[in-house]
Each structure stands twice: as structure tokens, then as C-alpha cells.
Protein backbone atom coordinates (compact mmCIF):
# COMPACT_ATOMS: atom_id res chain seq x y z
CA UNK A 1 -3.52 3.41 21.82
CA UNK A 2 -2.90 2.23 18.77
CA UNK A 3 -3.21 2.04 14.97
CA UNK A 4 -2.68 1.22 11.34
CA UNK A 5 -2.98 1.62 7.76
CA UNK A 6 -2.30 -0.39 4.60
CA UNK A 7 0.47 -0.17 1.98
CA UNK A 8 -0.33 -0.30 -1.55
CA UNK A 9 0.38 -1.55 -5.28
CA UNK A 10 0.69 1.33 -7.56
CA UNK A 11 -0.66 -0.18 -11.06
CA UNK A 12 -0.11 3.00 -13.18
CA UNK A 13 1.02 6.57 -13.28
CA UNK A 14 3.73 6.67 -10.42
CA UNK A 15 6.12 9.60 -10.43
CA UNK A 16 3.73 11.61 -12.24
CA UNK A 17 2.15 13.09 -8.68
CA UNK A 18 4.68 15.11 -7.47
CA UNK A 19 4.58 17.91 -7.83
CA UNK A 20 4.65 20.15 -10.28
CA UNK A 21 4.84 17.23 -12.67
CA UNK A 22 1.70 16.66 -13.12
CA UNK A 23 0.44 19.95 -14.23
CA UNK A 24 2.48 19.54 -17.38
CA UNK A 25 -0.09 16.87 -17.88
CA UNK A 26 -4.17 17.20 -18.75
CA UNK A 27 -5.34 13.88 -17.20
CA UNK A 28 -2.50 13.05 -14.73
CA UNK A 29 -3.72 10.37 -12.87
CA UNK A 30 -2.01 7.22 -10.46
CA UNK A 31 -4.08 4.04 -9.89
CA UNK A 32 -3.78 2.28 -7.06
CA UNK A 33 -4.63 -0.40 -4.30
CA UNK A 34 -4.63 -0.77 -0.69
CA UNK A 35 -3.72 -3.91 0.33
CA UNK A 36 -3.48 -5.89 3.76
CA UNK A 37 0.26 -5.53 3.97
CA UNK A 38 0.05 -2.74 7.20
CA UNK A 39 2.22 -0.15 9.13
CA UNK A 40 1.54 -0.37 12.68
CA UNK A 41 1.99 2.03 15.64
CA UNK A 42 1.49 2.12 19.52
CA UNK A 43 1.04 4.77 22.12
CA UNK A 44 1.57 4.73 25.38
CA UNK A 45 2.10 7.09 28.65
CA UNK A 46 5.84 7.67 30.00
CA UNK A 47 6.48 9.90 33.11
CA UNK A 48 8.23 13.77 33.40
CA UNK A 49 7.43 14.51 29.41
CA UNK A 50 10.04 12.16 28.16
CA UNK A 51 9.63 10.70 24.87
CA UNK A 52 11.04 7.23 23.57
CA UNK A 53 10.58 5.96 19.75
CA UNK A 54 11.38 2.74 19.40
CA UNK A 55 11.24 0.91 15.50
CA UNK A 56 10.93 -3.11 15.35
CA UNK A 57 12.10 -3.03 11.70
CA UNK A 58 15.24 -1.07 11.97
CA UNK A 59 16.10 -1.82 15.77
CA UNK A 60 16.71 1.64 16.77
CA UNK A 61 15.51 3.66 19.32
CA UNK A 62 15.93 7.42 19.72
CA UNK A 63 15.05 9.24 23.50
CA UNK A 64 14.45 12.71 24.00
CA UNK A 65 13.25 14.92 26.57
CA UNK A 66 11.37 17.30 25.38
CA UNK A 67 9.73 17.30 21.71
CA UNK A 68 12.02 20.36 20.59
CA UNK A 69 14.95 17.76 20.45
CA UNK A 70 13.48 16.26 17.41
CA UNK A 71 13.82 18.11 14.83
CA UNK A 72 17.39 17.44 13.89
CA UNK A 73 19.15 14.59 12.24
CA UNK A 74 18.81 11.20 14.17
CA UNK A 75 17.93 7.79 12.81
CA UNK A 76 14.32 8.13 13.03
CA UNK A 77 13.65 11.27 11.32
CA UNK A 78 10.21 10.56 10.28
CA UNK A 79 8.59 9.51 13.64
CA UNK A 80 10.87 12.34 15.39
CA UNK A 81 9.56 15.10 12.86
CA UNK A 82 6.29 14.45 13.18
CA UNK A 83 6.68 13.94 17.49
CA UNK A 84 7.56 17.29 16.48
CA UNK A 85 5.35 18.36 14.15
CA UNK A 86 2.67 17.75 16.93
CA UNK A 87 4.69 18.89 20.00
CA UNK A 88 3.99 15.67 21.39
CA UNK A 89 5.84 14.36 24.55
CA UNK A 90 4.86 12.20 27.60
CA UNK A 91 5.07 9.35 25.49
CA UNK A 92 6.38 6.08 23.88
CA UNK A 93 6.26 5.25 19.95
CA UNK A 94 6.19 2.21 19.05
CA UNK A 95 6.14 1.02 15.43
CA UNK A 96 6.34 -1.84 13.44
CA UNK A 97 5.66 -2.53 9.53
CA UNK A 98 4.88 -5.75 7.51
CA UNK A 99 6.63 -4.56 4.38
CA UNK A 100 10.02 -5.49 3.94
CA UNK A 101 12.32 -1.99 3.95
CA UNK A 102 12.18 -0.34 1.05
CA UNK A 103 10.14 -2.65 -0.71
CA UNK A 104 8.34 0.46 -3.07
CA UNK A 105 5.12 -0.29 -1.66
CA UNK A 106 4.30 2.64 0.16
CA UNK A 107 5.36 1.52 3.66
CA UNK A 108 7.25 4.64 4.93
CA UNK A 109 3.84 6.61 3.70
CA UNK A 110 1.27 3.98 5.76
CA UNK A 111 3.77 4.53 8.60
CA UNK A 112 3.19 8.01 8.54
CA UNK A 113 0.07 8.29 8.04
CA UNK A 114 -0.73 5.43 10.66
CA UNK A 115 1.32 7.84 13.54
CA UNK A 116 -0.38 10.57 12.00
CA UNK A 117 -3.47 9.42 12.80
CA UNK A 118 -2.47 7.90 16.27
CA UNK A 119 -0.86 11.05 17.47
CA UNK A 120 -4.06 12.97 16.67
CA UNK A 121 -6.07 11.18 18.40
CA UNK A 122 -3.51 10.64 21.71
CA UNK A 123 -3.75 14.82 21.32
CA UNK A 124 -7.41 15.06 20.92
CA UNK A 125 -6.72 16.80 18.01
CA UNK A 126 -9.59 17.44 15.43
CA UNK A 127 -7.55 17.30 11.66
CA UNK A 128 -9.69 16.22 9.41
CA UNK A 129 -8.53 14.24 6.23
CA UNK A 130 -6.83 17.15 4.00
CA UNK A 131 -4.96 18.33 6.52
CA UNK A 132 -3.58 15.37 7.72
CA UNK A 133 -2.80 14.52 4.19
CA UNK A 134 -1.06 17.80 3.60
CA UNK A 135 0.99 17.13 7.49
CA UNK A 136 1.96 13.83 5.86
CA UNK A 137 3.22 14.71 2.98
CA UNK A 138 5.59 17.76 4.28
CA UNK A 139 6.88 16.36 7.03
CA UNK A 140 7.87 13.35 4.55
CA UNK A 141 9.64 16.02 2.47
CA UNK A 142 11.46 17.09 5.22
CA UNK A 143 12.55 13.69 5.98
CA UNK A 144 13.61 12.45 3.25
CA UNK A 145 15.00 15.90 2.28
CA UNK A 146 13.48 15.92 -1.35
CA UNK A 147 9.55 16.10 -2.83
CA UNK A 148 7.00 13.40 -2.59
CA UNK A 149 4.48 12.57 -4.19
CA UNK A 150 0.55 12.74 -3.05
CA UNK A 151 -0.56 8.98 -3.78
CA UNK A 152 0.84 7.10 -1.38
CA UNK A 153 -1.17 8.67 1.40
CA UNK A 154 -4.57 8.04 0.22
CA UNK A 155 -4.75 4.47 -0.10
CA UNK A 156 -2.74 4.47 3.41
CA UNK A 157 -6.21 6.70 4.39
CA UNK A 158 -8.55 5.35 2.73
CA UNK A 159 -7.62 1.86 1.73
CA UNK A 160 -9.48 0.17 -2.01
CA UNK A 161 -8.71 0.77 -5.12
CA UNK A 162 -8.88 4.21 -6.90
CA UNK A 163 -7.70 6.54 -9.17
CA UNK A 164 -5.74 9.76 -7.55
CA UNK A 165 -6.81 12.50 -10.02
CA UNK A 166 -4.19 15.28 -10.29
CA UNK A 167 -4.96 18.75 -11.54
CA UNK A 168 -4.77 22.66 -11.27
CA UNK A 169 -8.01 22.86 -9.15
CA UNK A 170 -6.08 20.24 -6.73
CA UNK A 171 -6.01 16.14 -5.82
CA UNK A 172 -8.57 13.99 -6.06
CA UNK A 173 -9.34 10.11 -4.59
CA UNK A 174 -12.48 8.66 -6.55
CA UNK A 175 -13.36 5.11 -5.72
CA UNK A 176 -12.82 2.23 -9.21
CA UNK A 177 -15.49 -0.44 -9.38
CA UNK A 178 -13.32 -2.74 -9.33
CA UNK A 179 -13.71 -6.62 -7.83
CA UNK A 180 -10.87 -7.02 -5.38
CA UNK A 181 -11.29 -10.33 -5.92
CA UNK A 182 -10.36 -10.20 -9.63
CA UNK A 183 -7.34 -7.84 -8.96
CA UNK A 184 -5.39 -10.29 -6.26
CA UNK A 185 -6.11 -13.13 -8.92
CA UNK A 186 -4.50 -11.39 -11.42
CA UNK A 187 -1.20 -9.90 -9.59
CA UNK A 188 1.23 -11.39 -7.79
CA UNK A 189 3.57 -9.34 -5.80
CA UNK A 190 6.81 -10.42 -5.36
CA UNK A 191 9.71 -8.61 -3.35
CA UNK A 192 13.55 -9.14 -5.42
CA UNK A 193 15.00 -8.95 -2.41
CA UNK A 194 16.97 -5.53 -2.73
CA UNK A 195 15.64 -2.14 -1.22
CA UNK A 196 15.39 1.06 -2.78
CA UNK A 197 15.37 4.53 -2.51
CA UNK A 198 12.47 6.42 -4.46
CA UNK A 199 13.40 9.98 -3.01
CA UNK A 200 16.87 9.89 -5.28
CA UNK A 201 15.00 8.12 -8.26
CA UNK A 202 12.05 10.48 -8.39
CA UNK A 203 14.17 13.55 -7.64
CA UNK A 204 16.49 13.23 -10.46
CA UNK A 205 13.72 12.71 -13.25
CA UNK A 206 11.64 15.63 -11.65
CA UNK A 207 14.44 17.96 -12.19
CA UNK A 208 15.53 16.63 -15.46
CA UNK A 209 11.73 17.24 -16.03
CA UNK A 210 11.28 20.57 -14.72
CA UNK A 211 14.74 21.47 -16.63
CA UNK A 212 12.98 20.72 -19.69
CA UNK A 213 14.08 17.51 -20.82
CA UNK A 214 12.19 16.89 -23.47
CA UNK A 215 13.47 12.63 -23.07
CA UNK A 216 11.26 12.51 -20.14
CA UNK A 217 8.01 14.83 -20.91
CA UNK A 218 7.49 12.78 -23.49
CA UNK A 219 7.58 9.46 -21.28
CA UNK A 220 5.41 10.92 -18.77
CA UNK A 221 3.11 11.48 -22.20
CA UNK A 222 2.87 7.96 -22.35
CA UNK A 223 2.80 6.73 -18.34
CA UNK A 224 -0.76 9.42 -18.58
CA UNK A 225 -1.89 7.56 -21.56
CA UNK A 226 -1.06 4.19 -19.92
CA UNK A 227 -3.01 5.13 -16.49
CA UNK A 228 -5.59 6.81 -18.91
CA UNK A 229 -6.08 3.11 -20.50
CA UNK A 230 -5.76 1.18 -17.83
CA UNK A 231 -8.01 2.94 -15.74
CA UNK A 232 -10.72 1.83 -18.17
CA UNK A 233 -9.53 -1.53 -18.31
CA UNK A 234 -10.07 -1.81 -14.94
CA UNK A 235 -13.49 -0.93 -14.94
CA UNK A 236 -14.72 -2.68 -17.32
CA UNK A 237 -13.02 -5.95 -16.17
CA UNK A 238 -10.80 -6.45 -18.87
CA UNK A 239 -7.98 -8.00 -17.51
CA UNK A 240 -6.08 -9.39 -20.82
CA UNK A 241 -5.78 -5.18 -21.02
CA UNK A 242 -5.02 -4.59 -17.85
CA UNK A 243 -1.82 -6.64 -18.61
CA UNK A 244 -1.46 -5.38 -21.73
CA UNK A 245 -0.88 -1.68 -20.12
CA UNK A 246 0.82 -2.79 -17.29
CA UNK A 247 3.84 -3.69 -19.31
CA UNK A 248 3.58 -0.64 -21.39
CA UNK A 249 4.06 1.23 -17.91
CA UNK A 250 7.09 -0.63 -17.30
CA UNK A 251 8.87 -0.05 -21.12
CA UNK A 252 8.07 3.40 -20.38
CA UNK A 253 9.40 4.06 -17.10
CA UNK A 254 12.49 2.27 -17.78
CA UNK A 255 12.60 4.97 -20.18
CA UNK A 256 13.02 7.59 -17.59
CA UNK A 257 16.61 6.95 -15.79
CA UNK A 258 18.96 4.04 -15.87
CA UNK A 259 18.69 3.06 -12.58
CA UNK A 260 14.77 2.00 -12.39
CA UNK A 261 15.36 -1.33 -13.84
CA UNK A 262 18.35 -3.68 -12.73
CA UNK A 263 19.98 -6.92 -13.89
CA UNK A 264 18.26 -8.55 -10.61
CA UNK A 265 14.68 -7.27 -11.71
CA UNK A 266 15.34 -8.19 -15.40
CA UNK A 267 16.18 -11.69 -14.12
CA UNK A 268 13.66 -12.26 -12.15
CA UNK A 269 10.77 -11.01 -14.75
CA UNK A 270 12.47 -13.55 -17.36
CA UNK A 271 12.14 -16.12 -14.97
CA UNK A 272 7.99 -14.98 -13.86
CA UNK A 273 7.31 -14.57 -17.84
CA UNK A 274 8.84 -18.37 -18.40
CA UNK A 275 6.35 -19.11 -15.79
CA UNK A 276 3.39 -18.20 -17.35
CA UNK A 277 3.46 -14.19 -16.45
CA UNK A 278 2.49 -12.14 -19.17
CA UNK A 279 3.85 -8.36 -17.58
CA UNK A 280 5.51 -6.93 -14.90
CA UNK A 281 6.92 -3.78 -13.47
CA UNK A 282 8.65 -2.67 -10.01
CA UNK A 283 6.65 -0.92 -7.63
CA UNK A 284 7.39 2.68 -7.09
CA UNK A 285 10.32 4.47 -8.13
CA UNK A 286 12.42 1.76 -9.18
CA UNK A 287 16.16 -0.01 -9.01
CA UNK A 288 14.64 -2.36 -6.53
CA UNK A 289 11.85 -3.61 -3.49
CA UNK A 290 8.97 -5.41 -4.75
CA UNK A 291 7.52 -5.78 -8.87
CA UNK A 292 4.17 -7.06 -9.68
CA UNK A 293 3.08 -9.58 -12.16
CA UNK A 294 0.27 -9.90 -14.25
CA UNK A 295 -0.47 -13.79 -15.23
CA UNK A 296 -3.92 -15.27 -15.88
CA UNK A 297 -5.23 -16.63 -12.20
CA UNK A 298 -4.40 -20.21 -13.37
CA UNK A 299 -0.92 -19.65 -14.31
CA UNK A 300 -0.49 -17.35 -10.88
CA UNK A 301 0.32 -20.32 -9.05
CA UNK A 302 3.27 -21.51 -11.16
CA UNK A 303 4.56 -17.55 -11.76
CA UNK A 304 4.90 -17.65 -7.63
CA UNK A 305 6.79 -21.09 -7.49
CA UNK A 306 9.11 -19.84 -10.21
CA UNK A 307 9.90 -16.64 -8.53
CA UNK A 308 10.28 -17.90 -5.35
CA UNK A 309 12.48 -20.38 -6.68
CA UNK A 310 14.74 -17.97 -8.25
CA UNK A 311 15.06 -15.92 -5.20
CA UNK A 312 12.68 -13.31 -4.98
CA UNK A 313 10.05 -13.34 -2.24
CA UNK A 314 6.61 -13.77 -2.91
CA UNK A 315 4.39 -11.45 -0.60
CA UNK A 316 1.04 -12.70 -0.06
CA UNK A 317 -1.92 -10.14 0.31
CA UNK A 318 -5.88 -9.08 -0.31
CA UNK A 319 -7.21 -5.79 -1.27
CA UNK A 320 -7.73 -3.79 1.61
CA UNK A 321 -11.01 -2.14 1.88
CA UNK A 322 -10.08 -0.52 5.43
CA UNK A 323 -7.39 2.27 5.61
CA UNK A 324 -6.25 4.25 9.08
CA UNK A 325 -7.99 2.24 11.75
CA UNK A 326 -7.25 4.07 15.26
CA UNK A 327 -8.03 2.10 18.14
CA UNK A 328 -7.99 4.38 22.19
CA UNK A 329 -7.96 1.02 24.37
């Protein structure tokens, strides 16, 4: 058996959808799209209820004999929690992702939700969306031993482009009219080259946050207003706007700690907006993986040469229209 599901570009409103942030603001939102960049996993029979895990990207493997071992600290805490999660055993994992480690692109969530959805089906088990969503997410948490947020999953799910609405009554996916076509003209996504780690970045401004800082309510403020406007920038296919907001985002969230920006990102945005790009900001959390760049589809060309050039490593990629895809032969 096996499966996949896409990683995505977050174009505004990161941060803002864990929670509680986001009920400290009317009209939290995060916009988003899937793209072609996958996490992929593979299933397959092994004898006496022994279970093997086995990750291409890292090179580690982790053996057990009976799901109950999982639980505890080992180097694949994700896949082992959620072997666990399911009670799963009799079995080989497999995986293997196209995004470079910690590139802020939502790899570690398509992952999940890609075994998530493999492991379901290997059980015969009948989820449904939310609560494989909600199985996701926790077991994430417990991972990576602080909060996460609720976008990353959807576009892993569901794949396109959309808007995750976040409110009291709950979370929300609704579908942008958006031409994909448009969208992969206008960004580039480039990796810098250095990973990161969003579960210390995000957990230090959500307690700052939920301590009251009054700094970084008031840049959350803006991020809202920023998905707010870009959101209807999108729609209406106005792209010069699009930019425009996309580098408001990034003045704002370099707002919100001193470790989301670097001297290595800085660089390498002087060097894209020499090129021809006309914003930028890092995917994610921050302090390193992958940026994108807005330039105008005939300057796109030169933006990636430049980049490339100066070290960072442009990743090639469409919108994906198809999220989890779960195939039984």
C-alpha cells in the first residue's frame, strides 16, 4: 500500500492558527497552497507482529515488536506515535519526502497526514476527514512536544489553494478562485539552504502572546489585516497586490521574535530583489528552510538565476489540485 500528500506555500497569516491565538482575532485566517512537492509512505506485511520504520530522508530506522514500544523517545517519534496511535503492528513503514528537512513548507505535516491516511486504510479503519485532522494534529503536538497549528494539514488533505478560516464556532477550509496557473508564475520558491525549527519559533511568540504582550497582539493585528487583503487580492487577480501584501507579511512577522529573519535570508532577498523580485518572506515560522518571491512572471526567470547563483536552491513546483491519494495495490 501506499500513499501521499502535498506540502504547501503559506502566503499569509501563519502563526496565527494555533491555538488559542487566533481567537484574540475576528477574521483570523491563513492562505495557502498545495503544491506538487509530496510526502510519501509505503506499507507492507512483516511476519510475528513486528514492526520496522524505516525514513529515506534521515537514514534511520527504528524496530519494535509490538506497537506499545512506541510511544517513547526514539528518532522517529512521529511515525512511531502514530504506529501507536493506531495500535498498528505486522508491518513495515516506509517513508520518503521531496522537501528538503526543515524547509517550512509543511513537510513533517504532509508526512503525517500521508501515514495517516495509509495506516487507515491498511486498518480498514473508517475516520473520516475531521478526525483524522484532529489525530494529526495531536499526535504532532506530542511529537514535537509543543502546539501546532491547524493549516498545514488541510492543504496536505485537500490539496489547492484556500483560505483556513479560524473562529470560535471552529476551522474552516473554503476553496479561492484562484488560477494556479497565475500563482506559480508569480512565486518562486527558493530553499536558503538552512533548516528550521517552527515548534521553538511559534512557541515562544504564542506564550509571549498569551502572556499578554502587547508587542506581538498588535503584529498579529496586522498579519489578519494582511491575510484579510490579500485574500481579496487573490481573488480578484490582482497580483501587483498580492506582492504588495506579501511583503507587508514579512515586515510584520519579523516583528514578532528576532530569530525569524537571518543574515542568510536577508542576503539572499537583496540578491532576488536586485533580480527583479519585488517581495519576499520565509515560509513558516522562520530563521530558515525555504522563502518565496513575488516578481512579475517575466522577471521570474532572472530572480531564479540570481538566487541560485547566490546559493540558495530554487525548488521547482505546480499547484497541486490533488491532496492524500491512498493507493491498496
Amino acid at each position: 500500500m501506499t500513499s501521499s500528500a502535498p506540502a504547501r506555500i503559506d502566503l499569509a497569516g501563519g502563526t496565527i492558527d494555533i491555538w488559542p491565538l487566533y481567537l484574540y482575532h475576528e477574521r483570523a485566517q491563513t492562505l495557502n497552497a498545495a503544491i506538487s512537492i509530496r510526502a510519501h509512505c509505503e506499507l507492507s506485511a512483516l511476519e510475528e507482529g513486528r514492526i520496522e520504520i524505516v525514513s529515506s530522508d534521515t537514514g534511520k530506522t527504528v524496530t519494535a515488536r509490538h506497537w506499545s514500544e512506541l510511544r517513547g523517545d526514539h528518532e522517529l517519534r512521529l511515525l512511531g506515535r502514530l504506529l501507536h496511535y493506531f495500535r498498528a503492528g505486522g508491518l513495515r513503514v516506509a517513508t520518503r519526502s521531496e522537501s528538503p528537512v526543515g524547509a517550512g513548507i509543511g513537510g513533517s505535516s504532509a508526512m503525517n497526514i500521508a501515514v495517516c491516511g495509509a495506516l487507515a486504510a491498511w486498518l480498514g479503519a473508517d475516520m473520516g476527514d475531521d478526525r483524522l485532522l484532529q489525530v494529526a494534529m495531536n499526535v504532532e503536538a506530542q511529537a514535537i512536544d509543543v502546539p501546532t497549528g491547524v493549516q498545514d494539514y488541510r492543504p496536505a488533505l485537500y490539496g489547492g489553494i484556500a483560505a483556513v478560516e479560524l473562529g470560535v464556532d471552529g476551522v474552516r477550509r473554503t476553496a479561492l478562485p484562484v488560477d494556479p496557473r497565475a500563482l506559480e508564475a508569480h512565486i518562486v520558491l527558493a530553499y536558503t539552504g538552512a533548516s528550521r525549527n517552527s515548534g521553538i519559533n511559534n512557541w515562544e511568540v504564542t506564550k509571549r502572546h498569551i502572556d499578554g504582550d502587547r508587542h506581538v497582539f498588535d503584529c498579529f493585528e496586522r498579519i489578519r489585516d494582511v491575510a484579510v487583503a490579500m485574500r481579496d487580492a487573490l481573488c480578484l487577480g490582482n497580483w501587483i497586490e498580492v506582492g504588495r501584501q506579501i511583503a507587508a507579511e514579512w515586515e510584520n512577522r519579523k516583528r514578532l521574535a528576532p530569530g525569524v529573519t537571518t543574515p542568510e535570508i536577508e542576503r539572499l532577498i537583496t540578491v532576488a530583489r536586485d533580480a527583479g523580485a519585488e517581495a519576499a518572506k520565509v515560509c513558516g515560522a522562520g530563521g530558515g528552510g525555504c522563502m518565496i518571491l513575488y516578481a512579475e512572471p517575466d522577471r521570474a526567470a532572472s530572480v531564479k538565476a540570481a538566487v541560485a547563483e547566490a546559493g540558495g536552491r530554487i525548488l521547482e513546483y505546480t499547484v497541486e489540485t490533488e491532496g492524500l491519494v491512498v493507493n491498496s495495490g
